[in-house]
C-alpha atoms as a PDB file:
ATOM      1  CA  UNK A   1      47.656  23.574  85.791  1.00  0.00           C
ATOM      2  CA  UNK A   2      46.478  21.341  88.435  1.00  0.00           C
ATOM      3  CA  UNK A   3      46.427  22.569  92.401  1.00  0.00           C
ATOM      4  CA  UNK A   4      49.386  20.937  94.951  1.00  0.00           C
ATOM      5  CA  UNK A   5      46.588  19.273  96.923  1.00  0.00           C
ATOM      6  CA  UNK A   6      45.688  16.882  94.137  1.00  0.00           C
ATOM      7  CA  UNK A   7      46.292  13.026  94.806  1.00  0.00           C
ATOM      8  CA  UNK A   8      46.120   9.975  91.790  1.00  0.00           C
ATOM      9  CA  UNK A   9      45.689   6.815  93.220  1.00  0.00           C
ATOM     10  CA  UNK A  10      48.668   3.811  91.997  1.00  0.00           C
ATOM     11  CA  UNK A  11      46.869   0.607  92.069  1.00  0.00           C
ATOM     12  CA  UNK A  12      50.515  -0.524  93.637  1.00  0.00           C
ATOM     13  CA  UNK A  13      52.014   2.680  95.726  1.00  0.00           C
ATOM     14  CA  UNK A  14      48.702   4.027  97.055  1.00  0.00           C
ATOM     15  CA  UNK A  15      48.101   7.935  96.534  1.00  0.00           C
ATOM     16  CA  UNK A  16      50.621  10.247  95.352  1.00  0.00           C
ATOM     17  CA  UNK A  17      51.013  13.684  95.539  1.00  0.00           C
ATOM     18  CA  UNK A  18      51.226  15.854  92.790  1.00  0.00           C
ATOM     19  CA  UNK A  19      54.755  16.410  92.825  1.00  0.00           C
ATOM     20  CA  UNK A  20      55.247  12.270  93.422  1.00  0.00           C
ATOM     21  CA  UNK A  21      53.497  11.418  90.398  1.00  0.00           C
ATOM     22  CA  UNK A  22      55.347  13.824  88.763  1.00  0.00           C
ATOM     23  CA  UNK A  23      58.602  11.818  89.474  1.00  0.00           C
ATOM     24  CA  UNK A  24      56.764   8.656  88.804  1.00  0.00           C
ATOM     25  CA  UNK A  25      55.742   9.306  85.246  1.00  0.00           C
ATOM     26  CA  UNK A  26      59.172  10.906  84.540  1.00  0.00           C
ATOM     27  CA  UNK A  27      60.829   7.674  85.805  1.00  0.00           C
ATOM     28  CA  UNK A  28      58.279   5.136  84.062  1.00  0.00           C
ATOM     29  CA  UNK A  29      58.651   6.986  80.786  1.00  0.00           C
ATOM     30  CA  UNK A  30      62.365   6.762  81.010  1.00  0.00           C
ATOM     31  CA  UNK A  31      61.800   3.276  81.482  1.00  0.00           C
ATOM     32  CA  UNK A  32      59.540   2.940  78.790  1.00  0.00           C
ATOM     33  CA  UNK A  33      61.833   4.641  76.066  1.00  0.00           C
ATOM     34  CA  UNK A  34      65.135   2.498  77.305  1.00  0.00           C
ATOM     35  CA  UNK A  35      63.037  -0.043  76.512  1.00  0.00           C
ATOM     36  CA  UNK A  36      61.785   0.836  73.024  1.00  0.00           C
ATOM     37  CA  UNK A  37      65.168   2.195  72.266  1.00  0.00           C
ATOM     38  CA  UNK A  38      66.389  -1.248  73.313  1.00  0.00           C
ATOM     39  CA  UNK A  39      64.293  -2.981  70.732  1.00  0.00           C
ATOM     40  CA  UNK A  40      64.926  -0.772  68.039  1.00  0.00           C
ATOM     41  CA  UNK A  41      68.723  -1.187  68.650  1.00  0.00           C
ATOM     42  CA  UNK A  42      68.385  -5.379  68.102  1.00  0.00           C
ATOM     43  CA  UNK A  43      66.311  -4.703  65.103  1.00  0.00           C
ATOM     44  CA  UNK A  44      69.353  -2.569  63.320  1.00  0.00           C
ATOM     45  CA  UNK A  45      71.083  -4.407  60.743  1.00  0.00           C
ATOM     46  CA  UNK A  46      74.741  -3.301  59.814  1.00  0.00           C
END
């Protein structure tokens, strides 16, 4: 487990807490698998 007062450093939204990069990764991977799901959708063939 990592401490609250931990920061990571987005080359685009600066330093994040630990809770904010939390949220970030859950919100990029959501992106992320919308996407893949996307592309695995076109790829069916019925």
């Amino acid at each position: 487990m990592l401490p609250e007062n931990v920061y990571f450093n987005h080359h685009v939204f600066g330093m994040l807490t630990k809770k904010q990069t939390l949220r970030f990764l859950e919100i990029h991977t959501k992106y992320h698998l919308k996407i893949v799901n996307d592309i695995l959708k076109k790829q069916r063939i019925f």
